[in-house]
PDB file of N, CA and C in Angstrom:
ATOM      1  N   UNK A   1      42.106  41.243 -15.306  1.00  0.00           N
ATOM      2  CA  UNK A   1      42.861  40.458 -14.384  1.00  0.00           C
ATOM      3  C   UNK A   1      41.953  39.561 -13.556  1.00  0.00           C
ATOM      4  N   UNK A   2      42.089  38.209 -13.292  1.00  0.00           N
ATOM      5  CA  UNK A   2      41.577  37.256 -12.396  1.00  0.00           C
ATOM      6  C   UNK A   2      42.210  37.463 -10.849  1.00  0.00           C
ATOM      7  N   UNK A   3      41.548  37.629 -10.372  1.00  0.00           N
ATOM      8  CA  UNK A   3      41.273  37.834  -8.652  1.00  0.00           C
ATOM      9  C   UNK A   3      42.062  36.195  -8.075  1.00  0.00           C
ATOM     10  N   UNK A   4      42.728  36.786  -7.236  1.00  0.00           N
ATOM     11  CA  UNK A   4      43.181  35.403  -6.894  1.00  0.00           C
ATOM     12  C   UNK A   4      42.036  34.856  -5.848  1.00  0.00           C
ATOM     13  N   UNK A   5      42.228  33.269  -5.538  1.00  0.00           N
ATOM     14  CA  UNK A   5      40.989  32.990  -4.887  1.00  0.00           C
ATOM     15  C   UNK A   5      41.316  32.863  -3.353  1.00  0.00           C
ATOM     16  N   UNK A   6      40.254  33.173  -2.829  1.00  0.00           N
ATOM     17  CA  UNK A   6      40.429  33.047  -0.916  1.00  0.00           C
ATOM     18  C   UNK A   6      40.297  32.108  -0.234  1.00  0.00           C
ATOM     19  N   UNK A   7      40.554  31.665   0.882  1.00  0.00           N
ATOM     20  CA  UNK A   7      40.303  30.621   1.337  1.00  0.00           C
ATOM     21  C   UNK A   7      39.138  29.688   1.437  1.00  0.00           C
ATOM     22  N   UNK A   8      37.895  30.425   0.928  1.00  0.00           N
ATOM     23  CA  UNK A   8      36.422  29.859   1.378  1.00  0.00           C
ATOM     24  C   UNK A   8      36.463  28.982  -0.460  1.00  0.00           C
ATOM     25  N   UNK A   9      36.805  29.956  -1.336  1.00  0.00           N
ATOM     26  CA  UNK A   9      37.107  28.783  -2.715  1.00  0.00           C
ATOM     27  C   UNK A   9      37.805  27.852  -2.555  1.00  0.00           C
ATOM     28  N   UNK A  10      38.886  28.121  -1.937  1.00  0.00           N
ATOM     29  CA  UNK A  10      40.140  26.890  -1.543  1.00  0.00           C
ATOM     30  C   UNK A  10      39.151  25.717  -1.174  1.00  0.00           C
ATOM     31  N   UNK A  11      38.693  25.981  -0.105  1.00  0.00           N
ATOM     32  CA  UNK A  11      38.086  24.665   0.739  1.00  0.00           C
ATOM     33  C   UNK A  11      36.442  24.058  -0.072  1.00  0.00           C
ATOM     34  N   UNK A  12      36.234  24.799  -1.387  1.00  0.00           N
ATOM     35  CA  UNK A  12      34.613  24.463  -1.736  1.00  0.00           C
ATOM     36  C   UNK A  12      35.199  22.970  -2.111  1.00  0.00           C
ATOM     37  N   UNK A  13      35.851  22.980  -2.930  1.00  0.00           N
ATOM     38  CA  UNK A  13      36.371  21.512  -3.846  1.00  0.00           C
ATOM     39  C   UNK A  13      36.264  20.461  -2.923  1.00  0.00           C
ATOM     40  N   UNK A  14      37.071  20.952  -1.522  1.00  0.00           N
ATOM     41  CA  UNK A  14      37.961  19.693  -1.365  1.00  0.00           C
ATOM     42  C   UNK A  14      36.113  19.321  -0.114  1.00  0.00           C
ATOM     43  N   UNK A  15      35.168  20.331   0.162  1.00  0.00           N
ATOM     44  CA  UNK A  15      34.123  20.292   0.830  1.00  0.00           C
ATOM     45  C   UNK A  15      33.267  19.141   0.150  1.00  0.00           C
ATOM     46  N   UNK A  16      33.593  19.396  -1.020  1.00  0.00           N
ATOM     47  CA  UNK A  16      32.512  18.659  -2.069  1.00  0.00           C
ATOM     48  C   UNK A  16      32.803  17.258  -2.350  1.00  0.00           C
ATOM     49  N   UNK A  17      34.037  17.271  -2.343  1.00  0.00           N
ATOM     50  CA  UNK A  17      34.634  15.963  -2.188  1.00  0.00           C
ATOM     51  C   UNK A  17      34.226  15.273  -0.808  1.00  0.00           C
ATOM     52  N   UNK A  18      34.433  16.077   0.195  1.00  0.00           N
ATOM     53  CA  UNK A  18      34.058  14.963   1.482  1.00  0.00           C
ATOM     54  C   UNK A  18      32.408  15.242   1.588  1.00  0.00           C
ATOM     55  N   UNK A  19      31.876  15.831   1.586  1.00  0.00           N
ATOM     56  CA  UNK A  19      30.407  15.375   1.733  1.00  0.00           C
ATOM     57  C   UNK A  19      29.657  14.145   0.124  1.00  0.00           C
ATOM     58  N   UNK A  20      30.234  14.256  -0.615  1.00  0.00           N
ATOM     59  CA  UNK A  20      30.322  13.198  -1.599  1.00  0.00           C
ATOM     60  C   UNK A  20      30.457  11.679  -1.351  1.00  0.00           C
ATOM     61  N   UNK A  21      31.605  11.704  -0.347  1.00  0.00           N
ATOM     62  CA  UNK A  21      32.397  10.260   0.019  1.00  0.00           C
ATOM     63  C   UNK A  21      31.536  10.274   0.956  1.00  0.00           C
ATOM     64  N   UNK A  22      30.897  10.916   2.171  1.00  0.00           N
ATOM     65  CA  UNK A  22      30.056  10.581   3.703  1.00  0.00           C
ATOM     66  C   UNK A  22      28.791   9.991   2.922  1.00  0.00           C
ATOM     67  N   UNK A  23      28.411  11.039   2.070  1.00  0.00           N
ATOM     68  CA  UNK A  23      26.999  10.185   1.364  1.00  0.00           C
ATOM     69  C   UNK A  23      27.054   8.667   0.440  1.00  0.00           C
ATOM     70  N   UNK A  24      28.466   8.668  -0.132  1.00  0.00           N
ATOM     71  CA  UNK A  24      28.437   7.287  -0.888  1.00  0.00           C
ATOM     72  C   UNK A  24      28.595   6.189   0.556  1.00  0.00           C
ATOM     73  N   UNK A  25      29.618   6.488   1.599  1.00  0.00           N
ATOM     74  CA  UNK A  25      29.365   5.875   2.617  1.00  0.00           C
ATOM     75  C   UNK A  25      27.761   5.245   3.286  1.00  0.00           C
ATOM     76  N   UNK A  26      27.328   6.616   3.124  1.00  0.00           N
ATOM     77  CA  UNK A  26      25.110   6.123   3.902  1.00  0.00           C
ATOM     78  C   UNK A  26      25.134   5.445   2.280  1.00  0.00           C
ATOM     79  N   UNK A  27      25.007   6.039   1.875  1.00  0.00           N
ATOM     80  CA  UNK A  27      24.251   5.013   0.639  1.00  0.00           C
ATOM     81  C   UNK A  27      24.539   3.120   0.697  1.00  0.00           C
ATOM     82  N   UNK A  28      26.110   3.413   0.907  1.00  0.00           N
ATOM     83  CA  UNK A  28      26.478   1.643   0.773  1.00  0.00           C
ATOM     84  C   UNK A  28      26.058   0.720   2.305  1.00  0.00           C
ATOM     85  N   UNK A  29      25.558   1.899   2.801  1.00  0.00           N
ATOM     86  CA  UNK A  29      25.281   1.045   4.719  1.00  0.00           C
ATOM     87  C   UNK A  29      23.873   0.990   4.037  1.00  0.00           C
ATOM     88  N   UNK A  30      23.075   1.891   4.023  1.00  0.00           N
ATOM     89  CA  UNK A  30      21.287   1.619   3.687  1.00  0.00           C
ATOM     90  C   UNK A  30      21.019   0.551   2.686  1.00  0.00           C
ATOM     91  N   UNK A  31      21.914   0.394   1.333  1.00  0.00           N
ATOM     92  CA  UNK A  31      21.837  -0.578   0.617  1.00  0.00           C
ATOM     93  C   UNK A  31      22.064  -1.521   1.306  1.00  0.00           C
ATOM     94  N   UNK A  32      22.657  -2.296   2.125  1.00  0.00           N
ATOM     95  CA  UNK A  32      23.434  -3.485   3.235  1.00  0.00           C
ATOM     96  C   UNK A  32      22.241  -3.647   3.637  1.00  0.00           C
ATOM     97  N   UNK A  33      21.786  -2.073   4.554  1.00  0.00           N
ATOM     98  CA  UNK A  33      20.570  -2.723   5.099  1.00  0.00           C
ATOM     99  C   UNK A  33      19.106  -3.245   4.894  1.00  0.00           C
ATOM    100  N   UNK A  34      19.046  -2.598   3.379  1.00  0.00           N
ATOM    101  CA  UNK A  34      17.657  -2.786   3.386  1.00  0.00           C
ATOM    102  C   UNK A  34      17.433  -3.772   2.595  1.00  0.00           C
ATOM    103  N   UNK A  35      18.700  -4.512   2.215  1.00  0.00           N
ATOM    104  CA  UNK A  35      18.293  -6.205   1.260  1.00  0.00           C
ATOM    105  C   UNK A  35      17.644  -7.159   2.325  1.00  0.00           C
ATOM    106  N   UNK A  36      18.137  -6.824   3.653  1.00  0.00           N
ATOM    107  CA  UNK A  36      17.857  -7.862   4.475  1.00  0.00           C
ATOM    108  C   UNK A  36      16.302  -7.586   4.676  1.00  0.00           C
ATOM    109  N   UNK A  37      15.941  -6.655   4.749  1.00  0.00           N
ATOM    110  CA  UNK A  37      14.113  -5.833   4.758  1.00  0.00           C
ATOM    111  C   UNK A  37      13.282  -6.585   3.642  1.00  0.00           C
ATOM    112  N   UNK A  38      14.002  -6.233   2.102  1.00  0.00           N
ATOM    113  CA  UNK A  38      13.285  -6.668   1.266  1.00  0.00           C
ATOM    114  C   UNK A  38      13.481  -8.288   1.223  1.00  0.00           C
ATOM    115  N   UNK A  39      14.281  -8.895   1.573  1.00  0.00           N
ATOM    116  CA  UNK A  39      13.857 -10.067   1.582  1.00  0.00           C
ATOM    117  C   UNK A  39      12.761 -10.973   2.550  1.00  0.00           C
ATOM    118  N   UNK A  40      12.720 -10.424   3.556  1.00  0.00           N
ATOM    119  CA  UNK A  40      11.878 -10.756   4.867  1.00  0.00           C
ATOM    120  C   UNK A  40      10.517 -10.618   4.188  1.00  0.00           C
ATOM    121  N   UNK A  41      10.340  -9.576   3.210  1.00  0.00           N
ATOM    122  CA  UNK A  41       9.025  -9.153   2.938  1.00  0.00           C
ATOM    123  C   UNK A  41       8.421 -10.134   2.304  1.00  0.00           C
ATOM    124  N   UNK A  42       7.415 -10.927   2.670  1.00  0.00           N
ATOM    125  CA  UNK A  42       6.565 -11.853   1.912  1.00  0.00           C
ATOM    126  C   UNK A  42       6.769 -13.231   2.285  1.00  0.00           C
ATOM    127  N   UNK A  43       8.004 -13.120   3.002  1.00  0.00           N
ATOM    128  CA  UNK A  43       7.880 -14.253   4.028  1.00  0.00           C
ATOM    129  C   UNK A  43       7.575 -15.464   4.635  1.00  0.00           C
ATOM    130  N   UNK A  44       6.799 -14.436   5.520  1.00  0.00           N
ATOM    131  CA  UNK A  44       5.268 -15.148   6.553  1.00  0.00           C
ATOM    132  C   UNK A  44       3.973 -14.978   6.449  1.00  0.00           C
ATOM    133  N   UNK A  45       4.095 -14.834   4.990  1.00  0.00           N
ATOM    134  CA  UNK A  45       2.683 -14.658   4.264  1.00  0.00           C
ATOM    135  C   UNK A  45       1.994 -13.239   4.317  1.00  0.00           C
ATOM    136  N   UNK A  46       0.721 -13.378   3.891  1.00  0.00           N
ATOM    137  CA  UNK A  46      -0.358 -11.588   4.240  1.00  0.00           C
ATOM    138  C   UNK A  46      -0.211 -11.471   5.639  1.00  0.00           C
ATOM    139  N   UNK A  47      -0.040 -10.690   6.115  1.00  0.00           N
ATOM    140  CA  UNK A  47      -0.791  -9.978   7.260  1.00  0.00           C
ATOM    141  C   UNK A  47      -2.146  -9.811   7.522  1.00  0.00           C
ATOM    142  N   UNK A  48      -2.603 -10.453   7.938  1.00  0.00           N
ATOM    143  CA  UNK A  48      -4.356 -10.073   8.295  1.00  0.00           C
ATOM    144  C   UNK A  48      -4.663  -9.716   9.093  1.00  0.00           C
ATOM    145  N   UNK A  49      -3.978  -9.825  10.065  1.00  0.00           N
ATOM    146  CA  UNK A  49      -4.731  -9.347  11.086  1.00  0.00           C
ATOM    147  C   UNK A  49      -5.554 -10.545  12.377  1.00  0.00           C
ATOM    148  N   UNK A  50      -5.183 -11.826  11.785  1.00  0.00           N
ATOM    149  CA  UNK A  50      -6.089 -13.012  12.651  1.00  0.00           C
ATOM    150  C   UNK A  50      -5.384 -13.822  12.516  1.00  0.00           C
ATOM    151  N   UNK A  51      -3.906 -13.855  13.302  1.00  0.00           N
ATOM    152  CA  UNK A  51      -3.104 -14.735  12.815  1.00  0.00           C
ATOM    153  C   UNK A  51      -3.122 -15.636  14.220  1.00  0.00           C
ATOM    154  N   UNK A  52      -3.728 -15.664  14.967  1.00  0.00           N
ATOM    155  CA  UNK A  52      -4.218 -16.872  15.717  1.00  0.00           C
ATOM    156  C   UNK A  52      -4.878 -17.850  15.418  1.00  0.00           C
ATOM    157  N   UNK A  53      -6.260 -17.212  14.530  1.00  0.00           N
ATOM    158  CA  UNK A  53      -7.128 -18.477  13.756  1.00  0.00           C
ATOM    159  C   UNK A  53      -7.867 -18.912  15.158  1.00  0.00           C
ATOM    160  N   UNK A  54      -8.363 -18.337  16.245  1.00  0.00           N
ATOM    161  CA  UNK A  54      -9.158 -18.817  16.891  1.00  0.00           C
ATOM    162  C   UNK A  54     -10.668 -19.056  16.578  1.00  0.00           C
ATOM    163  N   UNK A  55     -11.670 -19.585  17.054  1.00  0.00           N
ATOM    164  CA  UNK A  55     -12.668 -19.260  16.487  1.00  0.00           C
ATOM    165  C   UNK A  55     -13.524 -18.234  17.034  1.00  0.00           C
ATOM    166  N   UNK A  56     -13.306 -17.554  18.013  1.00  0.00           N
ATOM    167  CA  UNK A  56     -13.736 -15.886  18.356  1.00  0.00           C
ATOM    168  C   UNK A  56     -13.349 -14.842  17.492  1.00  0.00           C
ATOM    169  N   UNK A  57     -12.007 -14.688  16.861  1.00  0.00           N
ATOM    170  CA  UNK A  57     -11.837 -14.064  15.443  1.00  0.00           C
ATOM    171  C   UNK A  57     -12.442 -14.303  14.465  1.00  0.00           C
ATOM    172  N   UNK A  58     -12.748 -15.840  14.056  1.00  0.00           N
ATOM    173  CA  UNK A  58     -13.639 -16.201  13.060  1.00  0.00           C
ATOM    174  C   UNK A  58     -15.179 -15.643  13.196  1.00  0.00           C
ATOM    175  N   UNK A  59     -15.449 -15.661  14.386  1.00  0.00           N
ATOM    176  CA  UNK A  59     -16.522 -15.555  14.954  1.00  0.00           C
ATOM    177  C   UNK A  59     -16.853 -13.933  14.900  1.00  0.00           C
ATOM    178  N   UNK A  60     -15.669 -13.032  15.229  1.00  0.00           N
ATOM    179  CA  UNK A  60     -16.156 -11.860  15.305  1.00  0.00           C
ATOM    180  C   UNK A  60     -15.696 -11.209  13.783  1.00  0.00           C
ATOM    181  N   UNK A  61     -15.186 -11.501  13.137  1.00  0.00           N
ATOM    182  CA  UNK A  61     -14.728 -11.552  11.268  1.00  0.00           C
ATOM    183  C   UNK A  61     -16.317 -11.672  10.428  1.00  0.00           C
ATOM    184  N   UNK A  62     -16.974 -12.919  10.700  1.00  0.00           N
ATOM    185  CA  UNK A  62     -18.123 -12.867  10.048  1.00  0.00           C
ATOM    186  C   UNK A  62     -18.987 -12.528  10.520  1.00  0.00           C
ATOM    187  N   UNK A  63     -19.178 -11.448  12.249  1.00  0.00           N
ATOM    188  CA  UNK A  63     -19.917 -10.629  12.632  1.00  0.00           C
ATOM    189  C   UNK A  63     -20.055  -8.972  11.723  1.00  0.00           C
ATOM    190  N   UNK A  64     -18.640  -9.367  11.384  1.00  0.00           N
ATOM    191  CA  UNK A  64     -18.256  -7.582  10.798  1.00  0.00           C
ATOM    192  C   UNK A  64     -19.063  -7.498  10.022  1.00  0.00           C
ATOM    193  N   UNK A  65     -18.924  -9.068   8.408  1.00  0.00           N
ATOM    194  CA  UNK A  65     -19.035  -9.618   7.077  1.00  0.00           C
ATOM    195  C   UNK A  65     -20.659  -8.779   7.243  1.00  0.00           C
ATOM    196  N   UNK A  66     -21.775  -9.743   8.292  1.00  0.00           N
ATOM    197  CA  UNK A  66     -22.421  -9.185   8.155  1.00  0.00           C
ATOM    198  C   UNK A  66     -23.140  -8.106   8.034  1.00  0.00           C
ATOM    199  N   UNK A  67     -22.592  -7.687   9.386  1.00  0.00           N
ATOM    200  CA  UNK A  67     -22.695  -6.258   9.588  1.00  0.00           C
ATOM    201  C   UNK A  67     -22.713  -5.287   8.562  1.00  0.00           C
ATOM    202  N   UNK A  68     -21.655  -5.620   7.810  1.00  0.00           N
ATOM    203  CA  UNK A  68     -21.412  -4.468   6.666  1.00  0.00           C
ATOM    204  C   UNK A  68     -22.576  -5.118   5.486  1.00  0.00           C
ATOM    205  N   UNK A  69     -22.296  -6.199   5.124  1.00  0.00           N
ATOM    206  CA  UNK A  69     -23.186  -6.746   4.341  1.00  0.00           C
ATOM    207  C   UNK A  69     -25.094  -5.765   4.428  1.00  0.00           C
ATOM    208  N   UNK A  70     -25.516  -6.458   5.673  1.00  0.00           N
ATOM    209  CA  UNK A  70     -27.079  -5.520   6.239  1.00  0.00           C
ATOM    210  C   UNK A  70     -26.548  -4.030   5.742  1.00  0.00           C
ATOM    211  N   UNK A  71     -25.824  -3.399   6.292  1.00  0.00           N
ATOM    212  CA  UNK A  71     -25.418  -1.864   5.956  1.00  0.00           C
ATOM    213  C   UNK A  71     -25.452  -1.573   4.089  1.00  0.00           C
ATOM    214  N   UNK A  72     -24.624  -2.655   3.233  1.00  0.00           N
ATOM    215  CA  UNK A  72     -24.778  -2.362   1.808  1.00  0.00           C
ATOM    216  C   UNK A  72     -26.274  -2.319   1.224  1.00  0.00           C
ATOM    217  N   UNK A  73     -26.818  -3.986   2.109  1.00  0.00           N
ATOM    218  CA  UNK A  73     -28.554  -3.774   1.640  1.00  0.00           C
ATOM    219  C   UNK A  73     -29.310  -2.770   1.973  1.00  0.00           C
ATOM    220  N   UNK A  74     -29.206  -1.884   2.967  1.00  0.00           N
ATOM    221  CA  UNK A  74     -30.028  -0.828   3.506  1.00  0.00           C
ATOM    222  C   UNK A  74     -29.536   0.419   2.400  1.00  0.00           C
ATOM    223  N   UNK A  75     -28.504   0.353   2.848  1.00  0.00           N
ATOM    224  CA  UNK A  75     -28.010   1.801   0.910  1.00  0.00           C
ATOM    225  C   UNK A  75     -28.953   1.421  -0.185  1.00  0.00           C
ATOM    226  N   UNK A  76     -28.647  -0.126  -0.702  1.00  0.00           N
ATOM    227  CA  UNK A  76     -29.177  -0.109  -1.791  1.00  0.00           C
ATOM    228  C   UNK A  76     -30.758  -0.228  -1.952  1.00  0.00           C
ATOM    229  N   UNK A  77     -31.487  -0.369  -0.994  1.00  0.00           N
ATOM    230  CA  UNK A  77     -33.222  -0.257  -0.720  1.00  0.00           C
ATOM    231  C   UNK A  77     -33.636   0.469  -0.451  1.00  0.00           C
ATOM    232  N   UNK A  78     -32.737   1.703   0.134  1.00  0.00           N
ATOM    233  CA  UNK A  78     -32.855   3.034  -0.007  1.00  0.00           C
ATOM    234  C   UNK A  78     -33.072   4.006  -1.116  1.00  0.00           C
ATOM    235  N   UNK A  79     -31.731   3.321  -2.389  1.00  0.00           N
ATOM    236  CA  UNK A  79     -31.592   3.508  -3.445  1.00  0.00           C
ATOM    237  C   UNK A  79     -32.847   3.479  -4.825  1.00  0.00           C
ATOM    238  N   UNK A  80     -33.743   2.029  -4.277  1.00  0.00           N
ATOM    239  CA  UNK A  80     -35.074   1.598  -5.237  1.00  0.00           C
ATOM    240  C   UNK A  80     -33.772   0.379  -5.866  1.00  0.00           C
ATOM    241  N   UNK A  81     -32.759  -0.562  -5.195  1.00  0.00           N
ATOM    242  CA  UNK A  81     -32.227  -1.679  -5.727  1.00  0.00           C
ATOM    243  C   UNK A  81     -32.626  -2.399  -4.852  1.00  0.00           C
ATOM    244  N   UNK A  82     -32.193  -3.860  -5.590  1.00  0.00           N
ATOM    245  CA  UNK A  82     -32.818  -4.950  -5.308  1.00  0.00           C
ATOM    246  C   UNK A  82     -31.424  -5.310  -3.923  1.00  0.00           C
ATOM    247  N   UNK A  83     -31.942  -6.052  -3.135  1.00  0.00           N
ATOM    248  CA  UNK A  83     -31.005  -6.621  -2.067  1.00  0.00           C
ATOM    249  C   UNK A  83     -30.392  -8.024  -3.140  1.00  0.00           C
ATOM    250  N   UNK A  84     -28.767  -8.063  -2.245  1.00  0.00           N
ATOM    251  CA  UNK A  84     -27.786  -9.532  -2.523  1.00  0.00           C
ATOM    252  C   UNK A  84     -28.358 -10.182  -1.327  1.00  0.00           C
ATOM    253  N   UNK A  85     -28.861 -11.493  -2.095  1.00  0.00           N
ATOM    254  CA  UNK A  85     -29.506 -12.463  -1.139  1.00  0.00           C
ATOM    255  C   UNK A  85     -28.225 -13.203  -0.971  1.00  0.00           C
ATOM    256  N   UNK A  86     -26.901 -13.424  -1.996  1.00  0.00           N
ATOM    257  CA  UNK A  86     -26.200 -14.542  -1.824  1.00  0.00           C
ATOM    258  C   UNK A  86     -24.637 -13.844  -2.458  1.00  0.00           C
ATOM    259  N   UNK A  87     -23.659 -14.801  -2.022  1.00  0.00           N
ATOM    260  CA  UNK A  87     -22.440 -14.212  -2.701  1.00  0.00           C
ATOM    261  C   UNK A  87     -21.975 -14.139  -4.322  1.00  0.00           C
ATOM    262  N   UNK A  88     -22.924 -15.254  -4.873  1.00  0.00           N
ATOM    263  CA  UNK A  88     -23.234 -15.972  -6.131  1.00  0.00           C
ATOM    264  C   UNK A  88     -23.962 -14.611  -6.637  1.00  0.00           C
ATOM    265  N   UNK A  89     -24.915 -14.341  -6.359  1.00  0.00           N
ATOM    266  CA  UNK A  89     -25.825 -12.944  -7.029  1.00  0.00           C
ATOM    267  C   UNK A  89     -24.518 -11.646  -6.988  1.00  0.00           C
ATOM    268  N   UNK A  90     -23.918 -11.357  -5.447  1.00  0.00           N
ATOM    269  CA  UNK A  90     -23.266 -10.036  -5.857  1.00  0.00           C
ATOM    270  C   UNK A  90     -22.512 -10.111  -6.377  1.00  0.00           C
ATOM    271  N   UNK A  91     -21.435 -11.626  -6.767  1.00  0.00           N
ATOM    272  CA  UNK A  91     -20.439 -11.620  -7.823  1.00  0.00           C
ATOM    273  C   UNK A  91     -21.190 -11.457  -9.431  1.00  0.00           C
ATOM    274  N   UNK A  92     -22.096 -11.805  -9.312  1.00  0.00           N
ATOM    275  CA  UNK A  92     -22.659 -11.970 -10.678  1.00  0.00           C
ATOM    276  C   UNK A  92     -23.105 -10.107 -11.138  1.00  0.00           C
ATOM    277  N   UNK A  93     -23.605  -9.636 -10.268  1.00  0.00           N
ATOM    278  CA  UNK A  93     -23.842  -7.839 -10.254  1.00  0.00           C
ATOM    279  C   UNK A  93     -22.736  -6.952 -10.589  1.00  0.00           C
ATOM    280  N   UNK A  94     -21.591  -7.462  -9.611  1.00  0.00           N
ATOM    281  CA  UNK A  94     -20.434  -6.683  -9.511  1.00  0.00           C
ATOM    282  C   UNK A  94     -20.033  -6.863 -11.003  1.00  0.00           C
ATOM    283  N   UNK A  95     -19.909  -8.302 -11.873  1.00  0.00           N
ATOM    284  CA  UNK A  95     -19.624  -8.418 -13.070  1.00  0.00           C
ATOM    285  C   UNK A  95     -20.394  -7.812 -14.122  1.00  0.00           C
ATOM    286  N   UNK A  96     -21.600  -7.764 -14.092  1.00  0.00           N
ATOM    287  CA  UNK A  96     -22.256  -6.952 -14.830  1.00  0.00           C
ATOM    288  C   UNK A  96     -22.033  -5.636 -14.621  1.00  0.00           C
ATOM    289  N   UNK A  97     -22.050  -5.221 -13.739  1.00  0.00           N
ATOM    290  CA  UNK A  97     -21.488  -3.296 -13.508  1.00  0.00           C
ATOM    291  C   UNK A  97     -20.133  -3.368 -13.848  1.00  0.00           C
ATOM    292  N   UNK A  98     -19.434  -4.389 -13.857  1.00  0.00           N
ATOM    293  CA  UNK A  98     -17.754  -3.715 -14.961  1.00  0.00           C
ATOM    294  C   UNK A  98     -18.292  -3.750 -16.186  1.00  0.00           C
ATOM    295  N   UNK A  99     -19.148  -4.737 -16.840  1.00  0.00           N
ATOM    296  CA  UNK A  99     -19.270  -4.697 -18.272  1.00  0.00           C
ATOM    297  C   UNK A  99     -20.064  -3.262 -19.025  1.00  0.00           C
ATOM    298  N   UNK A 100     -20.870  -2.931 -17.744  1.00  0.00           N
ATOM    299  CA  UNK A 100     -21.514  -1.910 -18.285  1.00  0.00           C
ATOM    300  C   UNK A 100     -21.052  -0.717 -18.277  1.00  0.00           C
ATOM    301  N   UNK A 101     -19.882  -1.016 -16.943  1.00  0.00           N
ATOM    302  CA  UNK A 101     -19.205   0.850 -17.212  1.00  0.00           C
ATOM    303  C   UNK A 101     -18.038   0.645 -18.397  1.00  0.00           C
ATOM    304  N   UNK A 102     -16.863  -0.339 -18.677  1.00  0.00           N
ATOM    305  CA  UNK A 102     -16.618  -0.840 -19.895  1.00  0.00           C
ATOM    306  C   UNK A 102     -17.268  -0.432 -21.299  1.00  0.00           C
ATOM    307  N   UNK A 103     -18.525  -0.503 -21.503  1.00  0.00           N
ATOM    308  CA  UNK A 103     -19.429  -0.558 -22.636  1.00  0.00           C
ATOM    309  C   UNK A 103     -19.846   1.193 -22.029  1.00  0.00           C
ATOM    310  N   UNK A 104     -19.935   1.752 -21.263  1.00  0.00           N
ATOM    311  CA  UNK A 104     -19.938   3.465 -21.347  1.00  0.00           C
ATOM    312  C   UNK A 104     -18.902   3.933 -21.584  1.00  0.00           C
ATOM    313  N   UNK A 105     -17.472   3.863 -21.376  1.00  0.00           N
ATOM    314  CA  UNK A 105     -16.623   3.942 -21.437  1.00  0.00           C
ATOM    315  C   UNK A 105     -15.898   3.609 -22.931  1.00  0.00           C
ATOM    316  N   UNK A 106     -16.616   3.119 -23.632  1.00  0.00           N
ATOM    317  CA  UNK A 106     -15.782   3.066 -24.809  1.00  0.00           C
ATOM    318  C   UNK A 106     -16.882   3.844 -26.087  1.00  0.00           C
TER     319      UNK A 106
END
């Protein structure tokens, strides 16, 4: 014999049904909202961070450049490598170290 059902079965269905419809509800508001998000995105260009363009940003931007720059040469003379005298040399290095890990790599 099948057990008749109690009130807490009664109400699972019709439970499932309304938390179903509340969530298709958020779903169709977050979709609304977030076309307007993804379109904004890309905009007003990169973000950098120096969107004044003064020349004290410029100024303190290629303080960093260097900064870090002296810091890579001191690693690498540490290392027994040769220092980047120019941007022309470390692009030309950086290209040779893909070809060569490329050519280990295969």
């Amino acid at each position: 014999m099948v057990a008749s059902s109690g009130p807490v079965e009664d109400a699972l269905g019709t439970l499932i049904w309304v938390v179903a419809a509340v969530a298709a509800v958020i779903a169709i508001f977050t979709l609304a909202a977030t076309g307007r998000s993804y379109r904004a995105i890309g905009g007003a260009g990169p973000a950098t961070g120096d969107e004044d363009g003064s020349p004290a940003v410029a100024a303190e931007r290629d303080e960093e450049i260097r900064q870090m720059l002296e810091a890579r040469n001191a690693r690498r003379e540490r290392r027994g490598e040769a220092r980047w005298t120019s941007r022309r040399s470390a692009c030309a290095c950086a290209q040779r170290g893909r070809r060569d890990s490329r050519r280990r790599a295969a």
